[in-house]
Structures are given as structure tokens and as C-alpha cells.
PDB file of N, CA and C in Angstrom:
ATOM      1  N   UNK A   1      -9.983  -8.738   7.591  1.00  0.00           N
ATOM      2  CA  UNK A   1      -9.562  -9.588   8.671  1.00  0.00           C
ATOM      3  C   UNK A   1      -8.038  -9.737   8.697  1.00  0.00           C
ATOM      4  N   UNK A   2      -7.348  -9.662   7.730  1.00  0.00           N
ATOM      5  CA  UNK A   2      -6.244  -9.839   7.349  1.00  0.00           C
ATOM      6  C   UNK A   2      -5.521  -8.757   8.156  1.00  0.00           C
ATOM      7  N   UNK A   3      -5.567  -7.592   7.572  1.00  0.00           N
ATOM      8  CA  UNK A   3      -5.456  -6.106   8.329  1.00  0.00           C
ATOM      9  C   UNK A   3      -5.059  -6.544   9.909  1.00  0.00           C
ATOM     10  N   UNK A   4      -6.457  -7.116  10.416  1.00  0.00           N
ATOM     11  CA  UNK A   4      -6.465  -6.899  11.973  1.00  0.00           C
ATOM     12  C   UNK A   4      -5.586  -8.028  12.517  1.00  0.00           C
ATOM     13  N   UNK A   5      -5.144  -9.143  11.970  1.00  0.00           N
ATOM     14  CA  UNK A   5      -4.262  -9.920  12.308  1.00  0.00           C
ATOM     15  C   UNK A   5      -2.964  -9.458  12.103  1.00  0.00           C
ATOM     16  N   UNK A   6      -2.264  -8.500  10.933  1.00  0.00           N
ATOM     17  CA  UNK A   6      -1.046  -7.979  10.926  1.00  0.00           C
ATOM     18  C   UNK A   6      -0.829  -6.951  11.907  1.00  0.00           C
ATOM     19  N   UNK A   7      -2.247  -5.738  12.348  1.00  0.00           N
ATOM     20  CA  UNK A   7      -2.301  -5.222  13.672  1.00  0.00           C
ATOM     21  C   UNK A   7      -1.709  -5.543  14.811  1.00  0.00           C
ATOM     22  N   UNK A   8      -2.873  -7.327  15.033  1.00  0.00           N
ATOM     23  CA  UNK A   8      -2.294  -7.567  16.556  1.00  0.00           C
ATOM     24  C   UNK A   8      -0.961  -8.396  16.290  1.00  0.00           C
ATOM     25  N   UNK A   9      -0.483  -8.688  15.296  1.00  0.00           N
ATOM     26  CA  UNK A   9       0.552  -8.938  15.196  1.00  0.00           C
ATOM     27  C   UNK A   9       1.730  -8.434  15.752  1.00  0.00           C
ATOM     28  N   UNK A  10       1.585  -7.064  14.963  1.00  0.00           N
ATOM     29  CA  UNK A  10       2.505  -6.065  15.480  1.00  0.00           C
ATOM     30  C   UNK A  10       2.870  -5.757  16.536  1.00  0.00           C
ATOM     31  N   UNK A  11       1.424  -5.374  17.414  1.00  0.00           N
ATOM     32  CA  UNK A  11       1.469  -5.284  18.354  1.00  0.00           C
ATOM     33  C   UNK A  11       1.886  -6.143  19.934  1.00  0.00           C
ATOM     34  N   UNK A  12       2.035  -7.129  19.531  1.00  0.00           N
ATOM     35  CA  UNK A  12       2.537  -8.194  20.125  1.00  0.00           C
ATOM     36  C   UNK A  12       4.120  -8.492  20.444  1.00  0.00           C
ATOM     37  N   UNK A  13       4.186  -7.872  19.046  1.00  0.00           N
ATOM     38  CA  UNK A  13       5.929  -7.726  19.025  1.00  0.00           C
ATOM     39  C   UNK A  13       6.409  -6.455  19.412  1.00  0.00           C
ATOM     40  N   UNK A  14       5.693  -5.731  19.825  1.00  0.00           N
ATOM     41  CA  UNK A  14       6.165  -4.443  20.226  1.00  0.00           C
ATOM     42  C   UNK A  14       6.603  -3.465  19.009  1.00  0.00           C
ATOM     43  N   UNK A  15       6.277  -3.408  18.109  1.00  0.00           N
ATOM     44  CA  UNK A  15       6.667  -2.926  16.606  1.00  0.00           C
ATOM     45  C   UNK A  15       5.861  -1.888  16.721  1.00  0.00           C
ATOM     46  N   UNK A  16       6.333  -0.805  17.629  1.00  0.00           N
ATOM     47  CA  UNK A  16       4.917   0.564  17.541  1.00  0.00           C
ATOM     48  C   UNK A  16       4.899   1.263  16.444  1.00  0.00           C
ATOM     49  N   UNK A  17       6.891   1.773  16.297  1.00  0.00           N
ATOM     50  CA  UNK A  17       6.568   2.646  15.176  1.00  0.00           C
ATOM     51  C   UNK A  17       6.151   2.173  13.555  1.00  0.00           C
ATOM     52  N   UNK A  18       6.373   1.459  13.390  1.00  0.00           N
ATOM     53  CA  UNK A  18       6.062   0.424  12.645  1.00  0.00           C
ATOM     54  C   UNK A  18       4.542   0.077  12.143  1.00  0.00           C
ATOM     55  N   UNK A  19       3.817  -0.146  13.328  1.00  0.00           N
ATOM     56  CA  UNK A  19       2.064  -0.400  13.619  1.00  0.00           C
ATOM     57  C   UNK A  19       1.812   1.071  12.580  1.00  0.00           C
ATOM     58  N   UNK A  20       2.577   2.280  13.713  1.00  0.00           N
ATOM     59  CA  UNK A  20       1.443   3.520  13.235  1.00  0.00           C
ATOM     60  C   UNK A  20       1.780   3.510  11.577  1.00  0.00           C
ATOM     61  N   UNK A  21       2.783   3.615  11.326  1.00  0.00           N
ATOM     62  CA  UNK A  21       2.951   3.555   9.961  1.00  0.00           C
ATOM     63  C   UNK A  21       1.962   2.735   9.119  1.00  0.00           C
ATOM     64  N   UNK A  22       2.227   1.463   9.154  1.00  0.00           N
ATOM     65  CA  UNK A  22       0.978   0.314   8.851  1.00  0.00           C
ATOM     66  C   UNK A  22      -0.666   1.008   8.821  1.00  0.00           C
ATOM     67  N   UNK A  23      -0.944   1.305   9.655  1.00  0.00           N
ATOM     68  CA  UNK A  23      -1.940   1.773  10.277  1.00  0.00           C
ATOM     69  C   UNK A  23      -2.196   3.285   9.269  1.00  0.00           C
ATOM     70  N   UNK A  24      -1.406   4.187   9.395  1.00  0.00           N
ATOM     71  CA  UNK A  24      -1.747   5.484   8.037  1.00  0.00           C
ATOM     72  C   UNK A  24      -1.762   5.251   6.857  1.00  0.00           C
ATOM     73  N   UNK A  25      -0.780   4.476   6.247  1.00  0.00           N
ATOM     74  CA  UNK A  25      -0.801   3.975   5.389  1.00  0.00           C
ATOM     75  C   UNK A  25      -2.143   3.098   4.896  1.00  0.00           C
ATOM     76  N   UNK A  26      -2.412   2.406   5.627  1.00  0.00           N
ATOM     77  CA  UNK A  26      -3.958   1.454   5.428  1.00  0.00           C
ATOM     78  C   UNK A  26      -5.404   2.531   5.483  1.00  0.00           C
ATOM     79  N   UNK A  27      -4.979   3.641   6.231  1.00  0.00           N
ATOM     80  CA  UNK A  27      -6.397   4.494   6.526  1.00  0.00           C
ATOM     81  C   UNK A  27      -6.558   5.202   5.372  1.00  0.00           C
ATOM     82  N   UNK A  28      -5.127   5.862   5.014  1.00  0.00           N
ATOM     83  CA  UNK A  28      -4.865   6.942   3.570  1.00  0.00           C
ATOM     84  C   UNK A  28      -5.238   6.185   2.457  1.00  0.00           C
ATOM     85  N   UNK A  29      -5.049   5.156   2.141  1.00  0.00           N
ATOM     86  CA  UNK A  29      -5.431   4.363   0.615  1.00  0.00           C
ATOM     87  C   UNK A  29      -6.915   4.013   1.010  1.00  0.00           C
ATOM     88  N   UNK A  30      -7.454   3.580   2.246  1.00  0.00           N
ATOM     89  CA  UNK A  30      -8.739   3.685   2.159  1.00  0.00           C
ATOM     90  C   UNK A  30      -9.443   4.914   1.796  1.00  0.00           C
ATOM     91  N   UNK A  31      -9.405   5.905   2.183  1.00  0.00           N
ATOM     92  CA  UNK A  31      -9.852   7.824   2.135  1.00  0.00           C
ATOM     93  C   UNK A  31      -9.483   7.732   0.441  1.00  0.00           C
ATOM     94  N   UNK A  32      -8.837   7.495  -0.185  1.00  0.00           N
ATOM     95  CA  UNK A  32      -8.407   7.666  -1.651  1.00  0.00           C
ATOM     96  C   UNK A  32      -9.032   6.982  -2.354  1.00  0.00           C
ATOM     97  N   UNK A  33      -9.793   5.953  -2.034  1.00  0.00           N
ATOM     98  CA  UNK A  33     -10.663   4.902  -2.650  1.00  0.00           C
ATOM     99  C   UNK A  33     -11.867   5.176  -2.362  1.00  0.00           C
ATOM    100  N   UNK A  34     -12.430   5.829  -1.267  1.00  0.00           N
ATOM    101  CA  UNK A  34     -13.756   5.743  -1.073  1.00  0.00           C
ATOM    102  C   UNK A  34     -13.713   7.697  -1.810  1.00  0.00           C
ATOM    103  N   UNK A  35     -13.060   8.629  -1.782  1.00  0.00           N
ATOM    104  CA  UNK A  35     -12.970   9.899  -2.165  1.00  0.00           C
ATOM    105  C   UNK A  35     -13.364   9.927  -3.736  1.00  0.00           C
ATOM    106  N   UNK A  36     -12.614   8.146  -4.568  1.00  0.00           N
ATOM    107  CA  UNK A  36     -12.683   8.004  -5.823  1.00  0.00           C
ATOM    108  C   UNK A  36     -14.017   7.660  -6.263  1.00  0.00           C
ATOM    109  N   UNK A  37     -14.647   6.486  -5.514  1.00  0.00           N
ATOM    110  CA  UNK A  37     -16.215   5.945  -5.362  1.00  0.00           C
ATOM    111  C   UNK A  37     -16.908   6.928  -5.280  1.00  0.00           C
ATOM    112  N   UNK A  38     -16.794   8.094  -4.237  1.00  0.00           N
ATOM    113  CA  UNK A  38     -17.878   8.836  -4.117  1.00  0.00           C
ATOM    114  C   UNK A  38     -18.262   9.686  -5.053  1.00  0.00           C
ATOM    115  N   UNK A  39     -17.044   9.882  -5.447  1.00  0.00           N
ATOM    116  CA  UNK A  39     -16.690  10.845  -6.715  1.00  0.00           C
ATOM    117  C   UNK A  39     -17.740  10.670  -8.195  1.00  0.00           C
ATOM    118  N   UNK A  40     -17.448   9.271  -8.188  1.00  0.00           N
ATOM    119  CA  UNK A  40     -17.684   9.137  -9.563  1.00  0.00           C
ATOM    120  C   UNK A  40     -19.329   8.078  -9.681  1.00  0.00           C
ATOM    121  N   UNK A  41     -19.976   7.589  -8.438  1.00  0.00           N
ATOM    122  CA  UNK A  41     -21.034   6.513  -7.670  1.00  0.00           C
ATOM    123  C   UNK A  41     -21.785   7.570  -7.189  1.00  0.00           C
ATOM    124  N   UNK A  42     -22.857   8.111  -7.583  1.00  0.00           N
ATOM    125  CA  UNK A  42     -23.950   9.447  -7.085  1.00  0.00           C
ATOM    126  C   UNK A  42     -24.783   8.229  -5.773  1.00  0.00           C
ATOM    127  N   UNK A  43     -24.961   7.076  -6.315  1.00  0.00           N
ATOM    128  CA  UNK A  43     -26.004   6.472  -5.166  1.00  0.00           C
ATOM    129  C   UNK A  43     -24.650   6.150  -4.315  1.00  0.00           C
ATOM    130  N   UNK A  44     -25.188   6.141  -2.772  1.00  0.00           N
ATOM    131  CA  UNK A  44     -24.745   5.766  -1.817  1.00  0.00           C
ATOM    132  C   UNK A  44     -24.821   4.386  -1.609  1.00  0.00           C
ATOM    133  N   UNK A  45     -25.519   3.827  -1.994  1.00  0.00           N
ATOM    134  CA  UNK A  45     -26.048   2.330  -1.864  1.00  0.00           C
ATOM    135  C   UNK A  45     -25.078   1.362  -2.472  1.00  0.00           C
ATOM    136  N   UNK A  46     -24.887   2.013  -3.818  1.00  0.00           N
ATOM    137  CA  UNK A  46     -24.295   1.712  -4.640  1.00  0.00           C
ATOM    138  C   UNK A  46     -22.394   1.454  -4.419  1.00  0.00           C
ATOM    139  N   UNK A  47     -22.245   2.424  -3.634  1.00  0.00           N
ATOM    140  CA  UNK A  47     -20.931   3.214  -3.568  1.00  0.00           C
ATOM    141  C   UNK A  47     -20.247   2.446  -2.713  1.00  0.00           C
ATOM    142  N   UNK A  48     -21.316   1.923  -1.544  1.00  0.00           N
ATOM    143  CA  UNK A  48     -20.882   1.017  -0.135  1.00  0.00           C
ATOM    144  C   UNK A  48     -20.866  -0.065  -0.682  1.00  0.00           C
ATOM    145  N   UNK A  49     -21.658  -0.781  -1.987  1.00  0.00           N
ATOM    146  CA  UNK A  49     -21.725  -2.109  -2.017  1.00  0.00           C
ATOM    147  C   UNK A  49     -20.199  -2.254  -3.084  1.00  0.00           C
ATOM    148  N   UNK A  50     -19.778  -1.108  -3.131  1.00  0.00           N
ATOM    149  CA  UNK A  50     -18.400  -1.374  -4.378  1.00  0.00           C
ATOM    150  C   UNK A  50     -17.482  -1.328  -3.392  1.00  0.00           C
ATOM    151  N   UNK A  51     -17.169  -0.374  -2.345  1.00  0.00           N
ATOM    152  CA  UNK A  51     -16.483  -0.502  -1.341  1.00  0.00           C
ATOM    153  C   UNK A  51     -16.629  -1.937  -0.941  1.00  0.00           C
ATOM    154  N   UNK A  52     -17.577  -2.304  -0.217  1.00  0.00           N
ATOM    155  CA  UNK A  52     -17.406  -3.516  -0.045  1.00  0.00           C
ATOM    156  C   UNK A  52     -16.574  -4.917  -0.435  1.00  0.00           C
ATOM    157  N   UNK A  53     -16.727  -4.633  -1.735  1.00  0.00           N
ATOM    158  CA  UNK A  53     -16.276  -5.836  -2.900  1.00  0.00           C
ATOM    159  C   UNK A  53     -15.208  -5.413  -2.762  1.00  0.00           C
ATOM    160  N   UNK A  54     -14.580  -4.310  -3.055  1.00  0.00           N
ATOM    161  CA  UNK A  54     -12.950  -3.864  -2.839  1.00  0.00           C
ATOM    162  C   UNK A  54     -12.001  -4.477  -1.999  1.00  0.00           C
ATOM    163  N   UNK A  55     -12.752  -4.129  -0.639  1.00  0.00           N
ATOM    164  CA  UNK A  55     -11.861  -4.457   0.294  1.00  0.00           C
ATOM    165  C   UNK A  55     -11.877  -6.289   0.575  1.00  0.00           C
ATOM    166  N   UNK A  56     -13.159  -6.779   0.057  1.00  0.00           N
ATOM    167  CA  UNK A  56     -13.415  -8.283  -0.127  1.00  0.00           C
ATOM    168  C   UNK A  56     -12.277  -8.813  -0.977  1.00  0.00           C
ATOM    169  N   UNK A  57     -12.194  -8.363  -2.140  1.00  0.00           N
ATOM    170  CA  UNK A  57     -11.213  -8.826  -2.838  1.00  0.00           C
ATOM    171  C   UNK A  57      -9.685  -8.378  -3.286  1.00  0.00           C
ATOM    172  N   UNK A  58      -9.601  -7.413  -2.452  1.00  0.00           N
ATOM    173  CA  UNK A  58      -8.226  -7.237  -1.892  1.00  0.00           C
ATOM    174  C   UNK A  58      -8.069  -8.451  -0.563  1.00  0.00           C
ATOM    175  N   UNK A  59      -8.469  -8.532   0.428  1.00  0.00           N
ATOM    176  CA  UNK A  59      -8.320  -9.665   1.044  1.00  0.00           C
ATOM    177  C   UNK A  59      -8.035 -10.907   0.597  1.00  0.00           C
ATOM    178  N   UNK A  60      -8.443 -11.245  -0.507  1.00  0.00           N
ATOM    179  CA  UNK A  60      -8.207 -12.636  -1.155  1.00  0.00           C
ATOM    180  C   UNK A  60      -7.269 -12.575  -2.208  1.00  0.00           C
ATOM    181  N   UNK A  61      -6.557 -11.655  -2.193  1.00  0.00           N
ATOM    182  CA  UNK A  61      -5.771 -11.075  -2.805  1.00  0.00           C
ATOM    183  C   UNK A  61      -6.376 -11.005  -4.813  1.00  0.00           C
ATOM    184  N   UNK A  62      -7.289 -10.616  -4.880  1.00  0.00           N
ATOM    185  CA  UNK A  62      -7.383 -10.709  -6.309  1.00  0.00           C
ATOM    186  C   UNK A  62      -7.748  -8.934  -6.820  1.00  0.00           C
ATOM    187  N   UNK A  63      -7.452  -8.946  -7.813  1.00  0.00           N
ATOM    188  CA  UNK A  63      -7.111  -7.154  -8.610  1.00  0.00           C
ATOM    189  C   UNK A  63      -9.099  -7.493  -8.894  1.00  0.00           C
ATOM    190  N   UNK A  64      -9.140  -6.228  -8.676  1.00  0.00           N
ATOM    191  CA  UNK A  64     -10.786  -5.656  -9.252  1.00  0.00           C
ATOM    192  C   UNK A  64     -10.819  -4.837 -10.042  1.00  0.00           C
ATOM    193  N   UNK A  65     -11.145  -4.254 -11.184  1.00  0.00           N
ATOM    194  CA  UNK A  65     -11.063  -3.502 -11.810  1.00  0.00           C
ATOM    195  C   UNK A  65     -12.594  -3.016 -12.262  1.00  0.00           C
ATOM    196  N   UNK A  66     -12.986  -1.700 -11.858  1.00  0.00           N
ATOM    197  CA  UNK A  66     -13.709  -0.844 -12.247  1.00  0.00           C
ATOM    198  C   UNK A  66     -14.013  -0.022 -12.913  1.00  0.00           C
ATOM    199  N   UNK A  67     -14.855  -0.177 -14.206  1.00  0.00           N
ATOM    200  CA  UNK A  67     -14.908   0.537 -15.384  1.00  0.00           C
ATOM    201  C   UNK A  67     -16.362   1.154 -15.339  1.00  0.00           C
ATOM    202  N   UNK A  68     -16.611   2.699 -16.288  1.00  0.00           N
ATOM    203  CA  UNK A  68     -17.556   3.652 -15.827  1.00  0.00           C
ATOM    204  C   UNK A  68     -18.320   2.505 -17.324  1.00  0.00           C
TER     205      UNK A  68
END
């Protein structure tokens, strides 16, 4: 939720080049995190419910740490 408020933020202020940057930057560390999950999480079930928590507690700003 956080994300989408610095979005329309941006966007409000007219900050385009800026947005897209924001915006690759946020998509690329997602693709690198879920590339890492999938990697190493064989269930899918499993894999979405860690994703999940990730991005949950990056929002609240607290570190997660995942051990095999």
C-alpha cells in the first residue's frame, strides 16, 4: 500500500522521470526475490505464502530473515 501511495504521489507532482525509475527499481527487486523463493521453495503454495509475508513486512518496515 505504501508503494501505491509514493506512486500516486509522484504522480501528482509531475515527477515522471523519477516515477519510472521508482517503478523499475520496485519491479526488479521484486523478480529477484520471487526468482530466489522459487529457486529454493519446490511448493508453490508455499512460495506465495513467503512472498506474501515479505512484502507484509517490508511494509511495516521490519527485516525478515529466511533460513533453509
Amino acid at each position: 500500500m505504501n508503494k501505491l501511495h509514493v506512486i500516486l504521489g509522484m504522480l501528482h507532482l509531475k515527477y515522471y522521470s523519477q516515477l519510472e525509475d521508482y517503478i523499475l527499481k520496485t519491479a526488479n527487486n521484486y523478480q529477484a526475490e520471487i526468482g530466489s523463493i522459487i529457486r529454493k521453495v519446490k511448493s508453490p503454495v508455499i512460495a506465495g505464502f513467503l512472498l506474501g509475508k515479505i512484502n507484509r513486512v517490508r511494509d511495516l518496515g521490519i527485516q525478515l530473515s529466511i533460513t533453509e
